[in-house]
Protein backbone atom coordinates (compact mmCIF):
# COMPACT_ATOMS: atom_id res chain seq x y z
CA UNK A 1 -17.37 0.95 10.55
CA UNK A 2 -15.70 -2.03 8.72
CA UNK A 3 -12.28 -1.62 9.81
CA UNK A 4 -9.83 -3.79 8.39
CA UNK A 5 -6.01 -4.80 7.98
CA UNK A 6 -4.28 -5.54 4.54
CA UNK A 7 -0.86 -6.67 4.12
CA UNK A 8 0.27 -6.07 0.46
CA UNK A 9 3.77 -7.19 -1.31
CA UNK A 10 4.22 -6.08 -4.68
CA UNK A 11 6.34 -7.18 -7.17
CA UNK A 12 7.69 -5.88 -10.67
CA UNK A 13 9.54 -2.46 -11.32
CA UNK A 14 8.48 -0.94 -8.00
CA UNK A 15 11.81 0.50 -6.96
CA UNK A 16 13.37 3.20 -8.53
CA UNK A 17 10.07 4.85 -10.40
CA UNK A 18 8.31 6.79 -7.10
CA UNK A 19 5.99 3.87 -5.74
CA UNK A 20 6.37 4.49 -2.29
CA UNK A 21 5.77 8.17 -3.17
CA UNK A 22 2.87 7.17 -4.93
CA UNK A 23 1.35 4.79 -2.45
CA UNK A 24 1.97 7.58 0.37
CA UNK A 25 -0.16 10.04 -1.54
CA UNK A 26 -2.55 7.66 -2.46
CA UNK A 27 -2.86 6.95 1.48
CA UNK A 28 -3.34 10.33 2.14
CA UNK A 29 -6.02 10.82 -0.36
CA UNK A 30 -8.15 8.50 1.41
CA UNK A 31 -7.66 8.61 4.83
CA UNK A 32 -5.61 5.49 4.57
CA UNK A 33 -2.97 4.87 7.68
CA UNK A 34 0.14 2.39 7.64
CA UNK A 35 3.22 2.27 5.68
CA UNK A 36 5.44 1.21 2.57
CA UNK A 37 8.96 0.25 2.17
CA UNK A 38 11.24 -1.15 -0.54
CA UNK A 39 12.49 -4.98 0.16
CA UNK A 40 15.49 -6.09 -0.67
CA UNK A 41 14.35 -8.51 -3.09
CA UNK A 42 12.77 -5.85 -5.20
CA UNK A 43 9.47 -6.01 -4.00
CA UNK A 44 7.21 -3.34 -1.69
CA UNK A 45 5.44 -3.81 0.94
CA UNK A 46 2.09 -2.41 2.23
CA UNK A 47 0.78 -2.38 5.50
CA UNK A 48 -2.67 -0.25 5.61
CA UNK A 49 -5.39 0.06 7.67
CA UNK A 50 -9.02 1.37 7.39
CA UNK A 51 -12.98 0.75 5.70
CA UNK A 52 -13.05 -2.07 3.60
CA UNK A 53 -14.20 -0.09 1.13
CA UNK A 54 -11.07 2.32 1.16
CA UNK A 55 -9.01 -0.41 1.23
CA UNK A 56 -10.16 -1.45 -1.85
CA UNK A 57 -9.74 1.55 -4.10
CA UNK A 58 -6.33 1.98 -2.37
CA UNK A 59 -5.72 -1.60 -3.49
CA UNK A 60 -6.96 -0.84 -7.10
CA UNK A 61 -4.68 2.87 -7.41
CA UNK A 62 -1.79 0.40 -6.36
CA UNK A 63 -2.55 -2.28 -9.36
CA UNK A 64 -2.12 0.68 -11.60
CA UNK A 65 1.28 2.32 -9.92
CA UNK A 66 3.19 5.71 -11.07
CA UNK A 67 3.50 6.37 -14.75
CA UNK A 68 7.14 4.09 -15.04
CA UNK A 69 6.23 1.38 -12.97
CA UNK A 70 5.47 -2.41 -14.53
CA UNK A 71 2.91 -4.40 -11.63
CA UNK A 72 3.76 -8.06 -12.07
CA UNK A 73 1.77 -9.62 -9.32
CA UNK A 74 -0.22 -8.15 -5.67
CA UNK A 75 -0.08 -10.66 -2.99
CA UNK A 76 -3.17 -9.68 -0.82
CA UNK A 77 -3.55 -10.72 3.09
CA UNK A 78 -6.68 -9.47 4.92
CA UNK A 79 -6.70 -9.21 8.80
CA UNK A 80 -8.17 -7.37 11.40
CA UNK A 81 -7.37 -3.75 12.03
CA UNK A 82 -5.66 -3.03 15.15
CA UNK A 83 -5.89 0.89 15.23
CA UNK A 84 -2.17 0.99 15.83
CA UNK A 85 -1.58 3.52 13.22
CA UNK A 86 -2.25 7.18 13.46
CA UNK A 87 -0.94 8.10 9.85
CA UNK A 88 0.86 6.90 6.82
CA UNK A 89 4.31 7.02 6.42
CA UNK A 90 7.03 6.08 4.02
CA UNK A 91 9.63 3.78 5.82
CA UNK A 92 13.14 2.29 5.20
């Protein structure tokens, strides 16, 4: 297995239209642990872990967003997975 880290912040109208919703079903759909939170700036933030692979099409379903979000910009960091997560979750 290619287990990996990736640290995502995501900016445009992400708060307010169900994006952490989104991203937390998205998660579950493929196996996909971590979390997501709002930021006070107006940004969210993705911490997920799992195959490369995953990763990637979870990264791709998150460029796209719910129905009344607008993605500006993805900031992408890539580390090493640490296994601390046992499931996704949707925090504050």
């Amino acid at each position: 297995m290619n287990l990996k880290r990736v640290e995502l912040l995501i900016s445009g109208m992400v708060q307010g239209v169900g994006f952490r919703y989104y991203t937390y079903q998205k998660a579950q759909q493929l196996r996909v642990t971590g979390w997501v939170k709002n930021l006070p700036d107006g940004r969210v933030q993705v911490l997920a872990e799992g195959e490369r692979e995953v990763l990637e099409e979870f990264i791709s379903e998150l460029k796209a967003g719910p129905n009344f979000s607008v993605i500006q910009d993805v900031n992408i960091s890539w580390s090493e997975s640490t296994g601390r997560f046992s499931s996704f979750e949707v925090t504050r």
